[in-house]
N, C-alpha and C. Protein backbone atom coordinates (compact mmCIF):
# COMPACT_ATOMS: atom_id res chain seq x y z
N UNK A 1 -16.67 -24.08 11.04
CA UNK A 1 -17.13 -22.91 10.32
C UNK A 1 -15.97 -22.13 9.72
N UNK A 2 -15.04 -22.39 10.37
CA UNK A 2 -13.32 -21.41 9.59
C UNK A 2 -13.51 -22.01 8.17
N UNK A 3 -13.54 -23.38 7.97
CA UNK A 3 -13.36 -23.52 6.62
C UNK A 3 -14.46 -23.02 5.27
N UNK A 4 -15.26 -22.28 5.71
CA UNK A 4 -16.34 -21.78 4.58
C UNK A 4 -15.84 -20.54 3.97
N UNK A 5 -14.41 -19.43 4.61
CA UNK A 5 -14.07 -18.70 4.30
C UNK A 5 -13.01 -19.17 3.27
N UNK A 6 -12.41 -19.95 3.52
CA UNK A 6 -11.07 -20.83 2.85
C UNK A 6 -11.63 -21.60 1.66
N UNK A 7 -12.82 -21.88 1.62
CA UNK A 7 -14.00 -22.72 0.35
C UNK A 7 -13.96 -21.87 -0.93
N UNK A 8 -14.95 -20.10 0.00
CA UNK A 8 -14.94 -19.24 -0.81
C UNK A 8 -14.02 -18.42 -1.42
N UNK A 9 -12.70 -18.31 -0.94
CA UNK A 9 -11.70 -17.82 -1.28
C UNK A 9 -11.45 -18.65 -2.34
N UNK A 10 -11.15 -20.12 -2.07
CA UNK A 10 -10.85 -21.04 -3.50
C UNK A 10 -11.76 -21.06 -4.57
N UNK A 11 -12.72 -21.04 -4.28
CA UNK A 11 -13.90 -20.83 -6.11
C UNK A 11 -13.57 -18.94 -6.59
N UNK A 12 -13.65 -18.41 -5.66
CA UNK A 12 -13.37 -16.86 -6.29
C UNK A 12 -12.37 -16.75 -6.77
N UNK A 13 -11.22 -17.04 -6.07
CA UNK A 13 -9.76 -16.84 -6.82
C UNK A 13 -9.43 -17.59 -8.42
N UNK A 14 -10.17 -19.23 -8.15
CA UNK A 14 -10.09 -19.89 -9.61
C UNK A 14 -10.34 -19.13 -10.62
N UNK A 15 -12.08 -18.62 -10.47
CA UNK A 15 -13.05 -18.12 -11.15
C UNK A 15 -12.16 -16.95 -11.40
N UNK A 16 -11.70 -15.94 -11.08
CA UNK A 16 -10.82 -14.65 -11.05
C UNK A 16 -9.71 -15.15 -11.93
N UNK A 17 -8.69 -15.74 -11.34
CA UNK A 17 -7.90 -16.15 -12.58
C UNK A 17 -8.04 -16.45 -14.28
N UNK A 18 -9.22 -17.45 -13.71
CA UNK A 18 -9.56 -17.65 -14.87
C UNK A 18 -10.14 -17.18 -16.50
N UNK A 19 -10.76 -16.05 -15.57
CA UNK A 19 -11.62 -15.05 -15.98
C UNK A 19 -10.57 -14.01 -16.15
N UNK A 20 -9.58 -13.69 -16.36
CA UNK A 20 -8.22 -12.96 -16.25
C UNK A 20 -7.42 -13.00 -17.10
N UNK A 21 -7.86 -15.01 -17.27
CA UNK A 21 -6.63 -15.38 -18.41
C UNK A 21 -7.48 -14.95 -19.49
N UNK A 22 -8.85 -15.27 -19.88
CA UNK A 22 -9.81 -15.03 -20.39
C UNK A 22 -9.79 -14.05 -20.97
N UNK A 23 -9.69 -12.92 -20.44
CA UNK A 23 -9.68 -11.36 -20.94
C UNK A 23 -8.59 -10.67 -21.61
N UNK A 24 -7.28 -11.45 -20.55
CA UNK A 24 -6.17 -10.46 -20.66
C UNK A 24 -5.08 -11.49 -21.39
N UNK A 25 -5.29 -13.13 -21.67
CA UNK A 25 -4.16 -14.06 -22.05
C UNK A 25 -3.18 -14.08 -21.08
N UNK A 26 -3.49 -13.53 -19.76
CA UNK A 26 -2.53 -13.59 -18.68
C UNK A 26 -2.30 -14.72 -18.21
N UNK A 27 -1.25 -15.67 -18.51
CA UNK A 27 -1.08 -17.03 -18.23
C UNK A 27 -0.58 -16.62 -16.52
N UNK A 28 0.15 -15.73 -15.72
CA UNK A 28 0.36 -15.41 -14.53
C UNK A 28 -0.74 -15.61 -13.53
N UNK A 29 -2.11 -14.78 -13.88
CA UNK A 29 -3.40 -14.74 -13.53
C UNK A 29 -4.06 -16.15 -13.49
N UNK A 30 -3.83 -16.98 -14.43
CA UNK A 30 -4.52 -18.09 -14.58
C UNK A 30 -3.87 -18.65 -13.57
N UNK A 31 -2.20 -19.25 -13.20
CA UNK A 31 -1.52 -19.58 -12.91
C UNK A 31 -2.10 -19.78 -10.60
N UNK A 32 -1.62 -18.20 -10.80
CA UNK A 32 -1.84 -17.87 -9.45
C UNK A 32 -3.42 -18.18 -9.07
N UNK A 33 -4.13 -17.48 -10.07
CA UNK A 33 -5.69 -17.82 -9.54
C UNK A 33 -5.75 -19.32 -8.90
N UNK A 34 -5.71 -20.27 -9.95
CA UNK A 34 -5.66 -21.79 -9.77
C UNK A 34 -4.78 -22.52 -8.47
N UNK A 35 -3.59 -21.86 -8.71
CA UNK A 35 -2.59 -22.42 -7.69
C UNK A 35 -3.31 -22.16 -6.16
N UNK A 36 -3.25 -20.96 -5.79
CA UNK A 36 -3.62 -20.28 -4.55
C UNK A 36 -4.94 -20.84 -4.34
N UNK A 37 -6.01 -20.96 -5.23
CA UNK A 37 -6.89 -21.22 -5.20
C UNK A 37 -7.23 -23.11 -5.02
N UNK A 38 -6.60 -23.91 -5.14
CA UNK A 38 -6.45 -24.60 -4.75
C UNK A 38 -5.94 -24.82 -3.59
N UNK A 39 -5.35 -24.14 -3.10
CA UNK A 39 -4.00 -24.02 -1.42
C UNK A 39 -5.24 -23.35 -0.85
N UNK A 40 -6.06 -22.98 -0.56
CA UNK A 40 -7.14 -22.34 0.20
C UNK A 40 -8.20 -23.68 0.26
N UNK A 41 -8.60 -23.93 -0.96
CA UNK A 41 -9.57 -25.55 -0.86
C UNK A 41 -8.72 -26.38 -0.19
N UNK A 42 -7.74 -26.31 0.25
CA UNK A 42 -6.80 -27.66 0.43
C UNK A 42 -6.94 -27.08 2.12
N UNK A 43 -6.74 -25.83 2.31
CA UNK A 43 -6.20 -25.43 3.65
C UNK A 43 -8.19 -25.65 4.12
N UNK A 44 -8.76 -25.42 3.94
CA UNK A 44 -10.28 -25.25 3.88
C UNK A 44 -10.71 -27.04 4.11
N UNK A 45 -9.92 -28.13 3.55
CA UNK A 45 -10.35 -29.29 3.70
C UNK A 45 -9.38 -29.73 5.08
N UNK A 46 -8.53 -29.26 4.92
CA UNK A 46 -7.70 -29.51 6.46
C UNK A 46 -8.56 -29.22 7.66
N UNK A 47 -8.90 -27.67 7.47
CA UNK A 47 -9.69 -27.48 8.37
C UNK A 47 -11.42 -27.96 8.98
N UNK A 48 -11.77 -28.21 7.70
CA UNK A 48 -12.97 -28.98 8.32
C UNK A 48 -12.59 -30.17 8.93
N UNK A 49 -11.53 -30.86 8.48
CA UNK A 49 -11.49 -32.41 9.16
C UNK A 49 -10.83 -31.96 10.44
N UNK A 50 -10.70 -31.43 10.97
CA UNK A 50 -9.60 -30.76 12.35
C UNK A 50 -8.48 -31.52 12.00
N UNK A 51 -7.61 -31.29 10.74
CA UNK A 51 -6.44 -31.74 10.94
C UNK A 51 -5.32 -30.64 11.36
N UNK A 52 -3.67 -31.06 11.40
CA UNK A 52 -2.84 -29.64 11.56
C UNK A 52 -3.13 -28.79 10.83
N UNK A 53 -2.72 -27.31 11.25
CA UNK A 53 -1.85 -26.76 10.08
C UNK A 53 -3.15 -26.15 8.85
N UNK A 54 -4.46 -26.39 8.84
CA UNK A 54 -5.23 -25.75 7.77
C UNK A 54 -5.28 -24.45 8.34
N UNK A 55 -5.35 -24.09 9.84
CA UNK A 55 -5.61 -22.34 9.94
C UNK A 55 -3.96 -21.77 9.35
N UNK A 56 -3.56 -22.15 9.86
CA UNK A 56 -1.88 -21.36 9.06
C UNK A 56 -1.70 -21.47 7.82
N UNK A 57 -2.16 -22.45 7.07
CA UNK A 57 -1.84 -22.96 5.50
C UNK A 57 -2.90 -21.40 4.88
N UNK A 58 -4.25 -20.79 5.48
CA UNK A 58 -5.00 -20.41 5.03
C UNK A 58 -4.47 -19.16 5.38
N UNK A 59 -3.62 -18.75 6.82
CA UNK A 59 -3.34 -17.99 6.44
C UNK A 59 -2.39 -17.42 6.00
N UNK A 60 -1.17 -18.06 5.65
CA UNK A 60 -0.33 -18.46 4.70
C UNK A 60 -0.89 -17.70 3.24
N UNK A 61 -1.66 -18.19 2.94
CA UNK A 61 -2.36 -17.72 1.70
C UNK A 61 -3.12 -16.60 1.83
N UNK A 62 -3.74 -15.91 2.57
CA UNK A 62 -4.15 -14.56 3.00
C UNK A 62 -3.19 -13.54 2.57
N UNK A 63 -2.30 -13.77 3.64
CA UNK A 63 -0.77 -13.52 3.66
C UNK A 63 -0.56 -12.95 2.27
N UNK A 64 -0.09 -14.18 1.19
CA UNK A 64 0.48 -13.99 0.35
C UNK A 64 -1.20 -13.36 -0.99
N UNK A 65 -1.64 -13.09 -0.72
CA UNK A 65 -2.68 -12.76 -1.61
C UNK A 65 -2.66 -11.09 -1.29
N UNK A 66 -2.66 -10.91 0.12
CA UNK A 66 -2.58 -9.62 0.12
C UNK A 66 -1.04 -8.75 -0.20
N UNK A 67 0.01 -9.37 0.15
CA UNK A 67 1.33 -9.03 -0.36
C UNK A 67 1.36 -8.76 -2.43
N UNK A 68 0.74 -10.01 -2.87
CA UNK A 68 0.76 -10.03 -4.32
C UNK A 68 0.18 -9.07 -4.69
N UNK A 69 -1.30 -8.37 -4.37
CA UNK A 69 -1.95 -7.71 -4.17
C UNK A 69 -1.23 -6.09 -4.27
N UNK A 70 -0.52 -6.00 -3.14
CA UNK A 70 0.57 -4.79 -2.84
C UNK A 70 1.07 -4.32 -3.86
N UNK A 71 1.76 -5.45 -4.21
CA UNK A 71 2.90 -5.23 -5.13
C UNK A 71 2.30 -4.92 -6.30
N UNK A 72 1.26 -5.47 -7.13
CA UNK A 72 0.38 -4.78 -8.20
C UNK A 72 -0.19 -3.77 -7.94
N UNK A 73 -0.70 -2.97 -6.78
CA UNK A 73 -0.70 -1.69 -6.89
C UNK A 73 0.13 -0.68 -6.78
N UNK A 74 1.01 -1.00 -6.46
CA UNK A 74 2.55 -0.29 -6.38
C UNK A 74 2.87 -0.12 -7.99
N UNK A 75 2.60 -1.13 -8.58
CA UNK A 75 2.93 -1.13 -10.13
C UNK A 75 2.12 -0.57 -11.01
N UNK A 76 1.15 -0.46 -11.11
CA UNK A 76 0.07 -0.31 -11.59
C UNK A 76 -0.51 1.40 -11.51
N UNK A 77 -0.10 1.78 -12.71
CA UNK A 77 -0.32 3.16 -13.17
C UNK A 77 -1.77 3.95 -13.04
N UNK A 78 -2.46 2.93 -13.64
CA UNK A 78 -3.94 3.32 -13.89
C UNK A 78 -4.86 2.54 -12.47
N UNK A 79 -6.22 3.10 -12.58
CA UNK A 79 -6.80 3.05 -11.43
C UNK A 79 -7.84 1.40 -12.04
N UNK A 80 -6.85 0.76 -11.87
CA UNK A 80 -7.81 -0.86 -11.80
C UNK A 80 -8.06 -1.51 -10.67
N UNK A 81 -9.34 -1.84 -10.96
CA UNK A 81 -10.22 -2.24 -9.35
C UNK A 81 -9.77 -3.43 -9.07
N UNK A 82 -8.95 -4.25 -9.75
CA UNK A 82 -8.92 -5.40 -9.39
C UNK A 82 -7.91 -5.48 -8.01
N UNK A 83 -6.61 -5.15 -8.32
CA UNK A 83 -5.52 -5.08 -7.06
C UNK A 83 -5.67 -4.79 -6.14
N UNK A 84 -6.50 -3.81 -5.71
CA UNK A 84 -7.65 -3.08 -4.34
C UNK A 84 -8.43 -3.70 -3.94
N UNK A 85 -9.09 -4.54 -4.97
CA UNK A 85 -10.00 -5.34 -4.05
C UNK A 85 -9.39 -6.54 -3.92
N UNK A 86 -8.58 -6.95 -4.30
CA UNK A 86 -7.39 -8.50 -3.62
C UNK A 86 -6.99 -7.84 -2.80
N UNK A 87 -6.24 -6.85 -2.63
CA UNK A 87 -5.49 -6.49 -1.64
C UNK A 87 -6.84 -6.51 0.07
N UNK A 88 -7.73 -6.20 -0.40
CA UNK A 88 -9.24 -5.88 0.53
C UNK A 88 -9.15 -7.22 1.31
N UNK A 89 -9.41 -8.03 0.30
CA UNK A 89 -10.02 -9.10 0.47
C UNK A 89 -9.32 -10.06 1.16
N UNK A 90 -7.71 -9.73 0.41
CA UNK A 90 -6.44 -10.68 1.37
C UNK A 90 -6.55 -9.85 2.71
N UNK A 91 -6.44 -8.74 3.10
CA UNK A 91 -6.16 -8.03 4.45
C UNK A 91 -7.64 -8.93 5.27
N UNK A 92 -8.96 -8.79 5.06
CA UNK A 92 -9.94 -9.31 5.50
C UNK A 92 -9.65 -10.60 5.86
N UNK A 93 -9.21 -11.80 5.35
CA UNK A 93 -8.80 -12.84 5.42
C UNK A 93 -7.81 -13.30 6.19
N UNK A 94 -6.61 -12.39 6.07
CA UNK A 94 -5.01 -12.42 7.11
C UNK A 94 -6.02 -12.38 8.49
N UNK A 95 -7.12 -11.38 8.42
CA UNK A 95 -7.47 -10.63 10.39
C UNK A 95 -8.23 -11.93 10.78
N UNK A 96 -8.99 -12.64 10.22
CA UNK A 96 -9.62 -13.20 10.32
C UNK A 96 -9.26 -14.37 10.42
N UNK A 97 -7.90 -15.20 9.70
CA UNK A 97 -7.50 -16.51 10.58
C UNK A 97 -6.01 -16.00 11.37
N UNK A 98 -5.94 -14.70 11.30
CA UNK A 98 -5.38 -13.97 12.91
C UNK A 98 -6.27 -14.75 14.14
N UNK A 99 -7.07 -14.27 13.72
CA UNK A 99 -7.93 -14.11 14.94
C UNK A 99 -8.50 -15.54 15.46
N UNK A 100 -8.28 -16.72 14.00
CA UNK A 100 -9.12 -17.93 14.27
C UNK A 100 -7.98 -18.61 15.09
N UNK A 101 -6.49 -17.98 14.72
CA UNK A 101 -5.10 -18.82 14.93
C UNK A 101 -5.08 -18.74 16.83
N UNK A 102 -5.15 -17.21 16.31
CA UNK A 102 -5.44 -16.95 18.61
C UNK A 102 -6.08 -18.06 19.00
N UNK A 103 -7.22 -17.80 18.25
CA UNK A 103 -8.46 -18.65 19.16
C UNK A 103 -8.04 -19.77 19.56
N UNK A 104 -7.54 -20.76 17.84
CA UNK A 104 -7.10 -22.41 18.24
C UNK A 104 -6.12 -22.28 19.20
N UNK A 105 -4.58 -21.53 19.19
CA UNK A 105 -3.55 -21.68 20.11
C UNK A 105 -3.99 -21.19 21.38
N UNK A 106 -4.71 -19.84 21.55
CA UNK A 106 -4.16 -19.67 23.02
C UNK A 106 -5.88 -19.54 23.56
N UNK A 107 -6.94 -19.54 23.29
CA UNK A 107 -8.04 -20.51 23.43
C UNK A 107 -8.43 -18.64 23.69
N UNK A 108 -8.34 -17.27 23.17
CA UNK A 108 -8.65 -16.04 23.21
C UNK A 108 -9.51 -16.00 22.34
């Protein structure tokens, strides 16, 4: 069941990028959407097969979604919903294969 969060993270983030480059010609947006968004399907297929390493790869990418996240609202003058809700959405995600990482290592 960990990997249905890591599924949905990868179609939203594509779709987001994409929809980004779409609007804004932000080749960055496209870039990251796709990239990350693939590294979540990838960490998401690890994890359904119980192989190593998909809870850390996912949250690896939590991680760095909510950091990227940061840093565009730090930058970011005007009140755009987008960076707030990555930033949301990465923090939700970090607690959550926190919590899946406990579980697998120390069986909490």
């Amino acid at each position: 069941m960990a990997e249905h969060p890591s599924f949905t993270l990868a179609g939203l983030l594509a779709v987001g990028g994409t929809a980004g480059y779409l609007r804004t010609r932000s080749t960055p947006s496209l870039v990251a959407g796709l990239v990350l968004g693939a590294s979540y399907g990838y960490a998401g297929y690890r994890i359904k097969k119980n192989q190593d390493y998909g809870i850390e790869l996912a949250l690896a990418n939590s991680v760095a979604l909510m950091g990227s996240a940061i840093v565009r609202i730090v930058k970011t003058n005007r009140r755009a919903p987008v960076p707030p809700t990555l930033g949301l959405t990465g923090a939700l995600a970090t607690h959550y294969y926190i919590n899946k990482f406990k579980e697998f290592r120390y069986g909490v």
